[in-house]
Protein backbone atom coordinates (compact mmCIF):
# COMPACT_ATOMS: atom_id res chain seq x y z
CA UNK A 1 32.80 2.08 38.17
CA UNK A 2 29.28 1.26 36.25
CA UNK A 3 31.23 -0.82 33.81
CA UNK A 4 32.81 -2.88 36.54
CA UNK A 5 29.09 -3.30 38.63
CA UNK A 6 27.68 -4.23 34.85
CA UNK A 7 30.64 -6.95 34.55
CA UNK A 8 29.56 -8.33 38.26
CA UNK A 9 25.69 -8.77 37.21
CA UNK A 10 26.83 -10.65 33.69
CA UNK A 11 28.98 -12.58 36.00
CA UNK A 12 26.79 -13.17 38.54
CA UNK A 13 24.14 -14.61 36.07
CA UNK A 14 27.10 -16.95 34.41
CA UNK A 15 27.67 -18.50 37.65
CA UNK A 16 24.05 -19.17 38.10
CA UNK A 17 23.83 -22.05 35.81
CA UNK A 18 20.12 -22.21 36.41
CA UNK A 19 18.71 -18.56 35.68
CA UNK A 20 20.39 -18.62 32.10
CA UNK A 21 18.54 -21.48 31.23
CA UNK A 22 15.15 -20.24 32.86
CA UNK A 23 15.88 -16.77 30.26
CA UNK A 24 16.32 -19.01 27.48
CA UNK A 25 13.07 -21.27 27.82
CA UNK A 26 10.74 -19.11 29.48
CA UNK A 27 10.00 -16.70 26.00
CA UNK A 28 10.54 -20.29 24.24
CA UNK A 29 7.55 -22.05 25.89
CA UNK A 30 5.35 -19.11 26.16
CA UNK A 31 5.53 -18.61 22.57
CA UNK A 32 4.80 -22.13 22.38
CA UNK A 33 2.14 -23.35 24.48
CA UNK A 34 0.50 -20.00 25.80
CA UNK A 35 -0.93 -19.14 21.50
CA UNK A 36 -2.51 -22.82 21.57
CA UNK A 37 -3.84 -22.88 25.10
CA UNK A 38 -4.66 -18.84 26.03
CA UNK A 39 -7.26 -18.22 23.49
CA UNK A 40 -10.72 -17.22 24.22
CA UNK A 41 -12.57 -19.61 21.02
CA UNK A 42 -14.91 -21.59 21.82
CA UNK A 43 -14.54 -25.22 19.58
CA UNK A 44 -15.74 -28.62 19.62
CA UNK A 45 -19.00 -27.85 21.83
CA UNK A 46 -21.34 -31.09 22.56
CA UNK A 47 -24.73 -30.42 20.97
CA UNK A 48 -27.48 -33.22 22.25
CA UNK A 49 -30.40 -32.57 19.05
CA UNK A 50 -34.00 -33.93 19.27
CA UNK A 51 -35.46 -33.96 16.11
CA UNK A 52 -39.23 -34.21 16.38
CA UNK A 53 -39.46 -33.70 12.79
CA UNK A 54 -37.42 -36.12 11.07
CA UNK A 55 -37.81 -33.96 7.48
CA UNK A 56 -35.38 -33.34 4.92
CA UNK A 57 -35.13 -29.84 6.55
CA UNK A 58 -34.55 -31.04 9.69
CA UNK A 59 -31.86 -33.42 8.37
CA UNK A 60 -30.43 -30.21 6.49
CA UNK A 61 -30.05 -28.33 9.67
CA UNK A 62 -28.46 -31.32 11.89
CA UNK A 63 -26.04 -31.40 9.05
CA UNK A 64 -24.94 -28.49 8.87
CA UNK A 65 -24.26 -27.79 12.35
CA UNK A 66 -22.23 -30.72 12.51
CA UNK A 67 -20.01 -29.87 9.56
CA UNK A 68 -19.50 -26.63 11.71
CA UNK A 69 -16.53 -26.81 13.88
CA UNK A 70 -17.64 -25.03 16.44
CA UNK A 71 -19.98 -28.45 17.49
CA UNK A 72 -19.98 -31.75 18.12
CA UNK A 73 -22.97 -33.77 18.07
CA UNK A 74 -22.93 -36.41 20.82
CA UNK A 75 -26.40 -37.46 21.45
CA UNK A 76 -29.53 -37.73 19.53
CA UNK A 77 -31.82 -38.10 22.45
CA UNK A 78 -36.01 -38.97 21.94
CA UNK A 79 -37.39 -36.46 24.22
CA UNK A 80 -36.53 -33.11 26.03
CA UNK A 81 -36.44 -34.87 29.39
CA UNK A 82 -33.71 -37.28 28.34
CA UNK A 83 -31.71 -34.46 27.12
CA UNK A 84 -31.48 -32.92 29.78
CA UNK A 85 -30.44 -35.57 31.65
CA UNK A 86 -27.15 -35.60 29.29
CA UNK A 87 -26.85 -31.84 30.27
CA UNK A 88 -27.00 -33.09 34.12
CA UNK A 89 -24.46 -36.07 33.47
CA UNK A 90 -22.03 -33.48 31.55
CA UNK A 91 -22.12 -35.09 28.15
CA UNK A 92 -23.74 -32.27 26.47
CA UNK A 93 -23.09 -28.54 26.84
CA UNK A 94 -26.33 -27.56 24.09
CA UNK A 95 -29.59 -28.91 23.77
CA UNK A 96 -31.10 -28.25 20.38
CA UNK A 97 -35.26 -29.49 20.17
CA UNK A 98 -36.72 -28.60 16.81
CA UNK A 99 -40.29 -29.26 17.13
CA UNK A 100 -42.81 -31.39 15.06
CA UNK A 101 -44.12 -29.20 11.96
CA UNK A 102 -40.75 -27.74 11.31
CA UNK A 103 -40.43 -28.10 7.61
CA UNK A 104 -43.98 -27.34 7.14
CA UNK A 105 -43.81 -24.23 8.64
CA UNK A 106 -40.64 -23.35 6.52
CA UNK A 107 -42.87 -24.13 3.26
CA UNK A 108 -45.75 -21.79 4.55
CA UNK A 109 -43.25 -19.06 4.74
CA UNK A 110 -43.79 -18.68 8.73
CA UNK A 111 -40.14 -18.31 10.84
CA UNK A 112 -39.60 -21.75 12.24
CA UNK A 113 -39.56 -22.17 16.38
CA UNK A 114 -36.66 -24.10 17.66
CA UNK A 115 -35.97 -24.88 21.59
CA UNK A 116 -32.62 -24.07 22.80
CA UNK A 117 -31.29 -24.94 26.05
CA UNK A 118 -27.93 -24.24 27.08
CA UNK A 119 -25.68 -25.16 30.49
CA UNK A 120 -24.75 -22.08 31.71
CA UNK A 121 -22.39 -23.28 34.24
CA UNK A 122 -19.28 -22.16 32.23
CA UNK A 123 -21.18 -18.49 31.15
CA UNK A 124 -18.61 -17.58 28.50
CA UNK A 125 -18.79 -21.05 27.12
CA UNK A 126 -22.70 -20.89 27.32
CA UNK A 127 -22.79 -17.29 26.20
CA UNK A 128 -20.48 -18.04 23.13
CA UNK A 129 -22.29 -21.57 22.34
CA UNK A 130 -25.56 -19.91 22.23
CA UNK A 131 -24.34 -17.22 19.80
CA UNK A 132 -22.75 -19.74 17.32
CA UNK A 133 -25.81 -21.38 17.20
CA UNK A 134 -28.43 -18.64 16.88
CA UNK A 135 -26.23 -17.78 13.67
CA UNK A 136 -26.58 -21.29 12.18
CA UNK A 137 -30.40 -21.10 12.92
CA UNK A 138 -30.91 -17.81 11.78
CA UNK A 139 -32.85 -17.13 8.46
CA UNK A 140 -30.65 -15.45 5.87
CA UNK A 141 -33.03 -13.18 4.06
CA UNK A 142 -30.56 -10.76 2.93
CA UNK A 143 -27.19 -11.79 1.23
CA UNK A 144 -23.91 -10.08 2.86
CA UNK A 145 -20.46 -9.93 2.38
CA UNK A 146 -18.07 -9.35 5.51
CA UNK A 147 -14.47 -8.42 5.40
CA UNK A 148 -13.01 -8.84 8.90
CA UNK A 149 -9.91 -5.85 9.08
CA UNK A 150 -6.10 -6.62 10.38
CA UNK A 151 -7.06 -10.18 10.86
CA UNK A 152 -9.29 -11.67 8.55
CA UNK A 153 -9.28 -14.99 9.44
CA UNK A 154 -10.26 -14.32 12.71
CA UNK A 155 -7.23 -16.11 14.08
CA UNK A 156 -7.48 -15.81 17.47
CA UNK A 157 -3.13 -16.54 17.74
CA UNK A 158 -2.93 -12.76 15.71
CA UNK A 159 -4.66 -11.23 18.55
CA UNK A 160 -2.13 -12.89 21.47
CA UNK A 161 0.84 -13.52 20.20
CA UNK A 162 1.98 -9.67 20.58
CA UNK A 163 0.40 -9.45 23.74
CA UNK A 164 2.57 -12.46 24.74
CA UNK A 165 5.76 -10.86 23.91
CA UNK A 166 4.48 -8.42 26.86
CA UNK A 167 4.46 -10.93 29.27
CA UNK A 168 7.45 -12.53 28.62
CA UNK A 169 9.17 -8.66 29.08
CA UNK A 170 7.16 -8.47 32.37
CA UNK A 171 8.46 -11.83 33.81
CA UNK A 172 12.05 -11.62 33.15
CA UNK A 173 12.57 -7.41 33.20
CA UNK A 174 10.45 -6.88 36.36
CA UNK A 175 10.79 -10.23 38.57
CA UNK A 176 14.80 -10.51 37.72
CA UNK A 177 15.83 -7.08 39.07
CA UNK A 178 13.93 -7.18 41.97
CA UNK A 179 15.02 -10.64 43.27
CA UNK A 180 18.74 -9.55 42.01
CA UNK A 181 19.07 -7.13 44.69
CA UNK A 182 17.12 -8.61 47.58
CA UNK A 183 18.93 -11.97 47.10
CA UNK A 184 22.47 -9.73 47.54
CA UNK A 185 20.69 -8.51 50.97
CA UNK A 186 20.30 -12.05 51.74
CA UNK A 187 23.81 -13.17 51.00
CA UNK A 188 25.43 -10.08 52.68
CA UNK A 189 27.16 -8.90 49.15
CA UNK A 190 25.23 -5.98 49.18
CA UNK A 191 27.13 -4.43 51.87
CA UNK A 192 30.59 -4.47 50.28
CA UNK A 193 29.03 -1.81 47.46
CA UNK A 194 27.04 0.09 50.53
CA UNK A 195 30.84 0.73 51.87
CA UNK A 196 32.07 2.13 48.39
CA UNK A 197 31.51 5.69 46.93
CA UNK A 198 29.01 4.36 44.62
CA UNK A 199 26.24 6.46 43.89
CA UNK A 200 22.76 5.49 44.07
CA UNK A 201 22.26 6.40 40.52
CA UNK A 202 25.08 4.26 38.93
CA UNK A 203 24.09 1.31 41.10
CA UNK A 204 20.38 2.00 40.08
CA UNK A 205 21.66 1.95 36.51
CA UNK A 206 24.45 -0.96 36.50
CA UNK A 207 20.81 -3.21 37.70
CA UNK A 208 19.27 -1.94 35.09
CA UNK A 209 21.21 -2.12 32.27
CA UNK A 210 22.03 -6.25 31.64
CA UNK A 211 18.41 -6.97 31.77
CA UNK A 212 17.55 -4.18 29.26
CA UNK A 213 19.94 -6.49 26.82
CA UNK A 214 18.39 -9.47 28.28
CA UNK A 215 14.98 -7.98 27.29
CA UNK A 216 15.92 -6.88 23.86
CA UNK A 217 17.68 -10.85 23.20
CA UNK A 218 14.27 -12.39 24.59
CA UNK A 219 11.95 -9.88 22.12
CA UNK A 220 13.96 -10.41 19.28
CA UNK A 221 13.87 -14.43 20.36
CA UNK A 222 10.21 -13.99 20.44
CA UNK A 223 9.76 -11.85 17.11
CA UNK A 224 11.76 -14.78 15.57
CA UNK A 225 9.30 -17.12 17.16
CA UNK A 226 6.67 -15.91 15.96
CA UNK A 227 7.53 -15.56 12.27
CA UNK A 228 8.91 -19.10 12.51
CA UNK A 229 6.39 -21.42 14.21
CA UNK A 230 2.77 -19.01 13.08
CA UNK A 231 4.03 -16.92 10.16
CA UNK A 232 3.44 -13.72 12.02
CA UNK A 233 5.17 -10.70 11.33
CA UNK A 234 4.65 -6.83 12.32
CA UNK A 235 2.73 -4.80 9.83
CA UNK A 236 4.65 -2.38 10.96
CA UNK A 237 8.47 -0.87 11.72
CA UNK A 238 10.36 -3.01 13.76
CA UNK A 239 12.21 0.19 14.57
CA UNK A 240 8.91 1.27 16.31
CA UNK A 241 8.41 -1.93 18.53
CA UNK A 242 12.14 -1.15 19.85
CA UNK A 243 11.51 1.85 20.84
CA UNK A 244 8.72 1.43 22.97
CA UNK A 245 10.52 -1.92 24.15
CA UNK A 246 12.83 0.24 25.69
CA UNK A 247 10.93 2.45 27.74
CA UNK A 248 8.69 -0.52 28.56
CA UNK A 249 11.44 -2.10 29.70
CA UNK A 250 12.70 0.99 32.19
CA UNK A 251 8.79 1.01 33.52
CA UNK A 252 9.01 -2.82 34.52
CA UNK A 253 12.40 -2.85 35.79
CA UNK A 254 12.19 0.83 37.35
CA UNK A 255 9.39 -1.86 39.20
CA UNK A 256 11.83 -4.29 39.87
CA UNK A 257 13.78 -2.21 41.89
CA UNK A 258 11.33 0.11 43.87
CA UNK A 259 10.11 -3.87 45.55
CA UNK A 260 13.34 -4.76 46.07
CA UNK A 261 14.37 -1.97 47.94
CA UNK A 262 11.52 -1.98 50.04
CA UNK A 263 11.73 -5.81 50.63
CA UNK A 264 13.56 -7.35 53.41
CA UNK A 265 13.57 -11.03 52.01
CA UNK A 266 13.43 -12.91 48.52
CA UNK A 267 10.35 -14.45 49.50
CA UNK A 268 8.94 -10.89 50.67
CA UNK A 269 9.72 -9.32 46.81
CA UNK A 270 8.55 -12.13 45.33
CA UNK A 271 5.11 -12.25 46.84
CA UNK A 272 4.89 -8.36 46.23
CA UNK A 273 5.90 -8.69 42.66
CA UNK A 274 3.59 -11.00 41.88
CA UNK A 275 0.28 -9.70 43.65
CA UNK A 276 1.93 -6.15 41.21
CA UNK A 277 1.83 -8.99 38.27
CA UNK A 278 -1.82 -10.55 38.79
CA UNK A 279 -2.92 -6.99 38.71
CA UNK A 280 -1.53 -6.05 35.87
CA UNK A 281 -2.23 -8.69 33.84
CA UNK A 282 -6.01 -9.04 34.30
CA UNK A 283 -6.46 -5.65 34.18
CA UNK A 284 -4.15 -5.14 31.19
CA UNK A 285 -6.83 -6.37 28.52
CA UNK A 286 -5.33 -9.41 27.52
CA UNK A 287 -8.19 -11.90 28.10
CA UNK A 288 -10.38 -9.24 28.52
CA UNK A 289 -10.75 -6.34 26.58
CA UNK A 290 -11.12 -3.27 28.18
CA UNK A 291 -14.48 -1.93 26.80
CA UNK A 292 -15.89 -4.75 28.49
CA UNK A 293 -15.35 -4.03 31.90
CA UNK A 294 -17.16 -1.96 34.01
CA UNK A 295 -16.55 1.47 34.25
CA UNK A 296 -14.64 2.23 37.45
CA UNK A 297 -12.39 -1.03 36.21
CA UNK A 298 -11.69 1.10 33.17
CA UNK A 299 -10.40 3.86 35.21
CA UNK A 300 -8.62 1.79 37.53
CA UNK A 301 -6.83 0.51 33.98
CA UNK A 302 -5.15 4.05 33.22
CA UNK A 303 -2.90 3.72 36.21
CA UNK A 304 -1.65 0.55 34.50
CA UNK A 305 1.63 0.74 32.27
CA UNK A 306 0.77 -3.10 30.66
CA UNK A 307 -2.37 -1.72 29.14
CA UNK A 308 0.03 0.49 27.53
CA UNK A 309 2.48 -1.23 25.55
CA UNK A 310 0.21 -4.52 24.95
CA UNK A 311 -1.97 -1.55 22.77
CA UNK A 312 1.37 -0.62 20.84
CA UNK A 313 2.31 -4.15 20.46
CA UNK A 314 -1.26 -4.64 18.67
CA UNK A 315 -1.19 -1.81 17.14
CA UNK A 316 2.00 -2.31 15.11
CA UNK A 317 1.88 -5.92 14.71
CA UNK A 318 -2.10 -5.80 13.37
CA UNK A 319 -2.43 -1.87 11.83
CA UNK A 320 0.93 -1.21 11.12
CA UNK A 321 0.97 1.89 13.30
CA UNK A 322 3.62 4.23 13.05
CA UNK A 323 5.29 6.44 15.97
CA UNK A 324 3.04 9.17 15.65
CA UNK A 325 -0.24 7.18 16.13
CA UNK A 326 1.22 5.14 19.45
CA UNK A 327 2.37 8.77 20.59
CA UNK A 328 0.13 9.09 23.46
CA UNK A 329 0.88 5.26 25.10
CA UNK A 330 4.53 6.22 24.31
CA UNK A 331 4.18 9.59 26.55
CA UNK A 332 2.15 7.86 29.20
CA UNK A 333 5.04 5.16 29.59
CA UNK A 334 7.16 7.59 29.33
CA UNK A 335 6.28 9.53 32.48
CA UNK A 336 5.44 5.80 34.37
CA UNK A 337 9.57 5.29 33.57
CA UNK A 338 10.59 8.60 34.82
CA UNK A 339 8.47 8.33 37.86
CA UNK A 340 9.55 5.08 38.59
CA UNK A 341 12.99 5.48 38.12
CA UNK A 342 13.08 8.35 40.28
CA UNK A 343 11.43 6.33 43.22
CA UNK A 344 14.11 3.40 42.43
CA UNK A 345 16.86 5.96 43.34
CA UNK A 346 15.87 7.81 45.75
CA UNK A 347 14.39 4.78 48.18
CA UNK A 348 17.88 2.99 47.69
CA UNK A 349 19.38 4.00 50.88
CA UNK A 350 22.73 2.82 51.29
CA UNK A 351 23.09 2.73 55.09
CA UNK A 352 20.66 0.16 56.64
């Protein structure tokens, strides 16, 4: 009997000519476009300088900033007043005034004052801005060397890429089961199981199951992906990033279910699952890293099974971890999939 409800969902989904497609290119253009476009950098910010000075060190310091590609110098105004007035007409972001005396102050060995104003509109753009430039301006007195650990060359695409690979796993393991079975509600074919001795286990399971494969195709699509287009590879076992794909998986489709057996409608699950999503995703420390937040948002994030696996995914792809040091998020996931999958079973109810 599960083999034959397994053929009917692999069926199903090669009759809908649409949803195969939708698998194919969803993990295709998030790979793609989300790397380039989801990354917290801040690059090519307009700097308006006013250079009271107009000294060899002055000329120094406008040069380097703009060989830094963080900057982009767009106005020399004549006075503070008119650049503000490129601040208020958005065609600088940065105000840089270095004052009149500048060079001789460097020569008398006194720290140099400059005036930095910055729009503050955008705060992590103003924040970030700020913090780029106090490091251009900033006397180097003592001579450092930095090595930056897992990713050093800061590239911000290291950092997401894995963490992307838990999205797409979200999307089509989590929304696919749930809209499976409310959309057989809709179209009555639900009923003709309801009258057969099918438990509520195997019918639990024969959901489950294709989109498990479908899961494992679209990480191993993505894994591909990622060593083809931005020459990323785990540090780690591969072996390791399969097995917490698969209890990932259960927790997200164990999801699936539990909405669509408490939803009436397609549009009903869908509007649950998602509100479930936008949860999990901003508080799943993938624009925003967890430390960061405030304190009763960091407890909130334990309840929260992405947090999870986007840590292993990080962990293995950056460290190299190994089984025994993702233990812990593997044992928490663990008991989110049995809990989960539980629920899924036992709010099935086969008579309406």
């Amino acid at each position: 009997m599960l083999r034959y409800l397994i053929e009917k969902e692999f069926k199903q989904l090669k009759r809908n000519s649409f949803l195969p497609r939708l698998i194919l290119m969803f993990p295709v253009m998030m790979m793609l476009v989300m790397p380039w476009a989801a990354t917290l950098e801040i690059e090519n910010l307009r700097i308006a300088i006013i250079d009271n000075d107009h000294s060899p060190s002055s000329q120094r310091l406008v040069h380097q900033i703009e060989a830094s590609r963080y900057f982009q110098l767009t106005e020399t105004p004549a006075t503070y007043k008119e650049g503000m007035v490129t601040i208020e007409k958005d065609e600088a972001d940065i105000i840089l005034e270095i004052p009149r005396g500048f060079e001789k102050e460097q020569a008398n060995g006194r720290p140099a004052s400059t005036l930095v104003a910055v729009n503050a509109v955008n705060g992590t753009k103003g924040g970030m801005g700020s913090s780029y430039l106090s490091q251009i301006l900033s006397p180097q007195s003592i001579s450092t060397s930095v090595r930056f650990q897992f990713n050093p060359h800061l590239n911000y695409k290291v950092f997401m890429v894995p963490a992307l690979m838990t999205m797409v796993l979200v999307m089509l393991c989590g929304f696919l089961p749930a809209l499976n079975v409310v959309g057989e509600k809709e179209v009555g074919t639900i009923e003709q199981i309801n009258v057969t001795p099918v438990s509520r286990f195997v019918f639990t399971l024969s959901k489950l199951i294709p989109y498990w494969l479908i899961g494992f195709l679209v990480l191993n699509l993505c894994i591909g992906l990622a060593w083809l287009i931005y020459g990323i590879v785990p540090v780690g076992s591969l072996f390791t990033i399969y097995l917490a794909t698969l209890v990932f998986i259960l927790v997200v489709s164990g999801l699936g279910l539990i909405i669509s057996n408490h939803s009436a409608t397609m549009q009903q699950a869908m509007f649950v699952m998602w509100f479930c999503m936008l949860i999990f995703i901003l508080m799943s420390g993938l624009f925003t890293p967890i430390s960061s937040m405030p304190t009763w948002a960091q407890c909130i994030t334990y309840a929260n099974p992405l947090r999870y696996f986007m840590e292993i995914m990080r962990m293995v792809y950056l460290k190299g971890s190994g089984i025994g040091d993702i233990m812990s998020q593997l044992c928490t996931l663990g008991a989110f999939a049995t809990g989960l999958y539980c629920w899924a079973i036992y709010s099935y109810r086969k008579q309406q």
